[in-house]
C-alpha atoms as a PDB file:
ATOM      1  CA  UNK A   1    -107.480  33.813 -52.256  1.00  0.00           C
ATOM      2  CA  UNK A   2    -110.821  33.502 -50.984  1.00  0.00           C
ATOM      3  CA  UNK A   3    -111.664  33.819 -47.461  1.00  0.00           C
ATOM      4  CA  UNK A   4    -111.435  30.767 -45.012  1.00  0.00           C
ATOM      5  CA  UNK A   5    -109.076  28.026 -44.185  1.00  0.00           C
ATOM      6  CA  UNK A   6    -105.979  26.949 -46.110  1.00  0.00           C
ATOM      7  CA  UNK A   7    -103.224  24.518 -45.038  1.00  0.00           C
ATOM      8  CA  UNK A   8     -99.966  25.833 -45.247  1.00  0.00           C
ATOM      9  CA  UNK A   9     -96.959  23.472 -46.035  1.00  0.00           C
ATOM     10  CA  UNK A  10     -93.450  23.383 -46.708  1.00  0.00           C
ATOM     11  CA  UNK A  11     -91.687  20.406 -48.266  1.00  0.00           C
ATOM     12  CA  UNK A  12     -88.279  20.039 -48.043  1.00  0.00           C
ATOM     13  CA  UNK A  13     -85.707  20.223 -50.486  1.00  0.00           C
ATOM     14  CA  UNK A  14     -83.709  16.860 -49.427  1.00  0.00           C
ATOM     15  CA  UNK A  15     -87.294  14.957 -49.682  1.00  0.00           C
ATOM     16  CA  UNK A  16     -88.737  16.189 -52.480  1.00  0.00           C
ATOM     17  CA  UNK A  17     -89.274  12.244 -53.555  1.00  0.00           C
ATOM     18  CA  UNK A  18     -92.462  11.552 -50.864  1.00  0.00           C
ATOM     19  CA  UNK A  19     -95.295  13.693 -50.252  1.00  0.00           C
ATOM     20  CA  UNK A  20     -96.910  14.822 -46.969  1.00  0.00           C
ATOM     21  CA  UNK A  21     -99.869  12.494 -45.774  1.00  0.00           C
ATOM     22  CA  UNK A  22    -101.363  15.552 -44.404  1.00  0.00           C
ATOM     23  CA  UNK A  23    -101.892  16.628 -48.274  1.00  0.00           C
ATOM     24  CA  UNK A  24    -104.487  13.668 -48.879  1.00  0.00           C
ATOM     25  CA  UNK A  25    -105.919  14.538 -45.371  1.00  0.00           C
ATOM     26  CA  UNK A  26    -106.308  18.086 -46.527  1.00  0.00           C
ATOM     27  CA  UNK A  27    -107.670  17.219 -49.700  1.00  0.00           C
ATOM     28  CA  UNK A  28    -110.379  15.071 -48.022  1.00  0.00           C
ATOM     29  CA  UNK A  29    -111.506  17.521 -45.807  1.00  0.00           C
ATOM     30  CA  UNK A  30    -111.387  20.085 -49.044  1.00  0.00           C
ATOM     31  CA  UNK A  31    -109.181  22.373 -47.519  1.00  0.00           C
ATOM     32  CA  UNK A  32    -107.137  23.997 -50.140  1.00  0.00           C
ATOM     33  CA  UNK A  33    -103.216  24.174 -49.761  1.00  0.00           C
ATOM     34  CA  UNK A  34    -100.876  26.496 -50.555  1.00  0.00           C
ATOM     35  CA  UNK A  35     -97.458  24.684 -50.628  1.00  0.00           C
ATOM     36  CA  UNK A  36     -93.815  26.101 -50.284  1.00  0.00           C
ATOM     37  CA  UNK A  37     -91.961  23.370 -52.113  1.00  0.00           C
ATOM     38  CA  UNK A  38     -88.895  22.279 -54.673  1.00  0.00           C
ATOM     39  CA  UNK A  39     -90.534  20.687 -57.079  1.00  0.00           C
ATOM     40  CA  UNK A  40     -91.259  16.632 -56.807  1.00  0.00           C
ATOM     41  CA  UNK A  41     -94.308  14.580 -55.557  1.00  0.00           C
ATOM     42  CA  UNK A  42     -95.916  17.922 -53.087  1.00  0.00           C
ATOM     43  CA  UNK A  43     -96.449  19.562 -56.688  1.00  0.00           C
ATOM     44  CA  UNK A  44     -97.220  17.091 -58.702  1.00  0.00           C
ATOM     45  CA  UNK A  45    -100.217  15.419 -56.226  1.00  0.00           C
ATOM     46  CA  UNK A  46    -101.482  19.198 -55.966  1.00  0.00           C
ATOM     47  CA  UNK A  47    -101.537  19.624 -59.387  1.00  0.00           C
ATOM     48  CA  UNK A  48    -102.789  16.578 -60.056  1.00  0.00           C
ATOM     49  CA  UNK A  49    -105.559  15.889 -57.422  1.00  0.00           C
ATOM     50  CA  UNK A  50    -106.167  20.036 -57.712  1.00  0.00           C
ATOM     51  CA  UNK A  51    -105.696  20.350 -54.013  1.00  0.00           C
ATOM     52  CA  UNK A  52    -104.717  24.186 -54.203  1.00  0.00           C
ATOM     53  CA  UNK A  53    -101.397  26.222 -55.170  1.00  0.00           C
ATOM     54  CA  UNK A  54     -98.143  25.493 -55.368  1.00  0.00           C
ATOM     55  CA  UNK A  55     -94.850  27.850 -55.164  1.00  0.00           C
ATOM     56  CA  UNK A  56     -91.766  26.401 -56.489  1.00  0.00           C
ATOM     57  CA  UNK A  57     -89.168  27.879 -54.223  1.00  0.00           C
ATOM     58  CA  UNK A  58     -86.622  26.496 -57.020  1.00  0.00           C
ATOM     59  CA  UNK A  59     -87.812  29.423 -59.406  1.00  0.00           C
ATOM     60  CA  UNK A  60     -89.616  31.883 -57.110  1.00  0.00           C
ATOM     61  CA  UNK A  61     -87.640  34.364 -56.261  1.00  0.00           C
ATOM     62  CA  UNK A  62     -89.854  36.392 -54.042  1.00  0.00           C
ATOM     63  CA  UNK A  63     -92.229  34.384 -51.908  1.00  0.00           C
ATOM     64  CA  UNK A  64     -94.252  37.425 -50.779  1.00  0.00           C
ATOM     65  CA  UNK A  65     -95.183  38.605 -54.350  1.00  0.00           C
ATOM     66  CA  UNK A  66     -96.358  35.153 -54.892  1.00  0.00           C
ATOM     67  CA  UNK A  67     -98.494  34.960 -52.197  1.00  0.00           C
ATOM     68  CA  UNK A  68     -99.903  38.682 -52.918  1.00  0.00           C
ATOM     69  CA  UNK A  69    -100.966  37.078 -56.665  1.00  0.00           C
ATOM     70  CA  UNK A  70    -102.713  34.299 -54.509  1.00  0.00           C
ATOM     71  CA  UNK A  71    -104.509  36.853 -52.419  1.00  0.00           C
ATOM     72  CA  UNK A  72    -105.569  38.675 -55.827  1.00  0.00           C
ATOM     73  CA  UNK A  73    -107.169  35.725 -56.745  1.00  0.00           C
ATOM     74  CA  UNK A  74    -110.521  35.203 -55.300  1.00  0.00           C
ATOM     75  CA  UNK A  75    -112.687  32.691 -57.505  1.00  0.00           C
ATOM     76  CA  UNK A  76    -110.664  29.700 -57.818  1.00  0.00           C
ATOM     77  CA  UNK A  77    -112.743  26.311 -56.986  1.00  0.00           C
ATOM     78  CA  UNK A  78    -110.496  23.150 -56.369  1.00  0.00           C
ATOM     79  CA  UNK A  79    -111.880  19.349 -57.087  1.00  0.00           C
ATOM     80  CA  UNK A  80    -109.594  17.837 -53.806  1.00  0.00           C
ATOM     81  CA  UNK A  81    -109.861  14.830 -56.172  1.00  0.00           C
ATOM     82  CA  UNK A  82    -108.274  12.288 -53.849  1.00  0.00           C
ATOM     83  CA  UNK A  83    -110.289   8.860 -54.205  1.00  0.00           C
ATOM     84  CA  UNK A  84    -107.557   7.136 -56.045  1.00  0.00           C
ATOM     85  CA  UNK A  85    -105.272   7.506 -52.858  1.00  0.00           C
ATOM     86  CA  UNK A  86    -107.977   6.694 -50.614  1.00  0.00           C
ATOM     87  CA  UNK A  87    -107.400   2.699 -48.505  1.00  0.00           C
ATOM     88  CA  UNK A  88    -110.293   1.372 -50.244  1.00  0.00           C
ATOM     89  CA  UNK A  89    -109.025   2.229 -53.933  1.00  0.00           C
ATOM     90  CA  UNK A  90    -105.498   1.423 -52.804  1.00  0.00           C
ATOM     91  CA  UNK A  91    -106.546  -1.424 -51.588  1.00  0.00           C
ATOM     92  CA  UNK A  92    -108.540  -2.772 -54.504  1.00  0.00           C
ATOM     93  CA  UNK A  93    -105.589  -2.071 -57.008  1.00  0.00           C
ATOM     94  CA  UNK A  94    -102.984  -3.822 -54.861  1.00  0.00           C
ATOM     95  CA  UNK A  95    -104.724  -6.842 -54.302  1.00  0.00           C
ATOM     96  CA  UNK A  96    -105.543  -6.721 -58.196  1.00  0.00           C
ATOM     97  CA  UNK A  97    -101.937  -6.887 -58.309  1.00  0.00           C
ATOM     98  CA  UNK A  98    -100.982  -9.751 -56.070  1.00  0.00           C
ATOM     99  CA  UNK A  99    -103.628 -11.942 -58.357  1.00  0.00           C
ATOM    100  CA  UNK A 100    -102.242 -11.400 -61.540  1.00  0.00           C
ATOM    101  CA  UNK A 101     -98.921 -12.504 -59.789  1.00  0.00           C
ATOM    102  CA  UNK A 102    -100.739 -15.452 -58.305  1.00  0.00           C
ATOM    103  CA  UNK A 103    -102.068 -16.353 -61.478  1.00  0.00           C
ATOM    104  CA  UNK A 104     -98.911 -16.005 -63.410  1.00  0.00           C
ATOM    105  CA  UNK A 105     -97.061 -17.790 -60.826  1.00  0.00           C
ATOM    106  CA  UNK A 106     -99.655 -20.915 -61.293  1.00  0.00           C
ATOM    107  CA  UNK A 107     -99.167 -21.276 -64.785  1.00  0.00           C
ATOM    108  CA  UNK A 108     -95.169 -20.962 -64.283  1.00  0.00           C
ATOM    109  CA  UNK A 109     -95.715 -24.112 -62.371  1.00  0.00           C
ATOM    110  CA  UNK A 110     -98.073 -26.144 -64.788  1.00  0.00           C
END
């Protein structure tokens, strides 16, 4: 683990359906997580967006020797690749959305 700021989360086991909106924050402001999780959206947006490391707690027995192979490694870059869940791209691909359903509701009605 290289030296300098990480964001430590934990998601919970009951919720492992929604992610964290302090993830995308993270990501923007490129600090890397390391994430104490149960599988589900957490580990799949890190992975994903390559927002840092993730540590199933489903098949991790021993949390400690997981962080210790963290702390041995010291050259990992991340990409925080987070513009698709930023507004503006949100934005954009819900209101192409709503015209295709505008537009297929207009020709319904022809």
């Amino acid at each position: 683990l290289q030296t300098g700021r990480y964001a430590l989360m934990f998601a919970s086991r009951n919720a492992n359906y929604a992610a964290a909106t302090k993830l995308f924050e993270y990501g923007a402001l490129q600090i890397p997580v390391v994430a104490l999780h149960y599988g589900g959206e957490t580990a799949s947006i890190i992975d994903e967006c390559d927002l840092g490391y993730n540590i199933d707690l489903n098949t991790e027995t021993d949390v400690g020797l997981a962080l210790n192979r963290l702390l041995a490694e010291t050259t990992r870059q991340f990409r925080f690749d987070v513009a698709r869940y930023e507004t503006t791209a949100q934005c954009q691909k819900l209101s192409l959305q709503l015209e295709t359903i505008i537009t297929s509701s207009r020709r319904r009605e022809r």
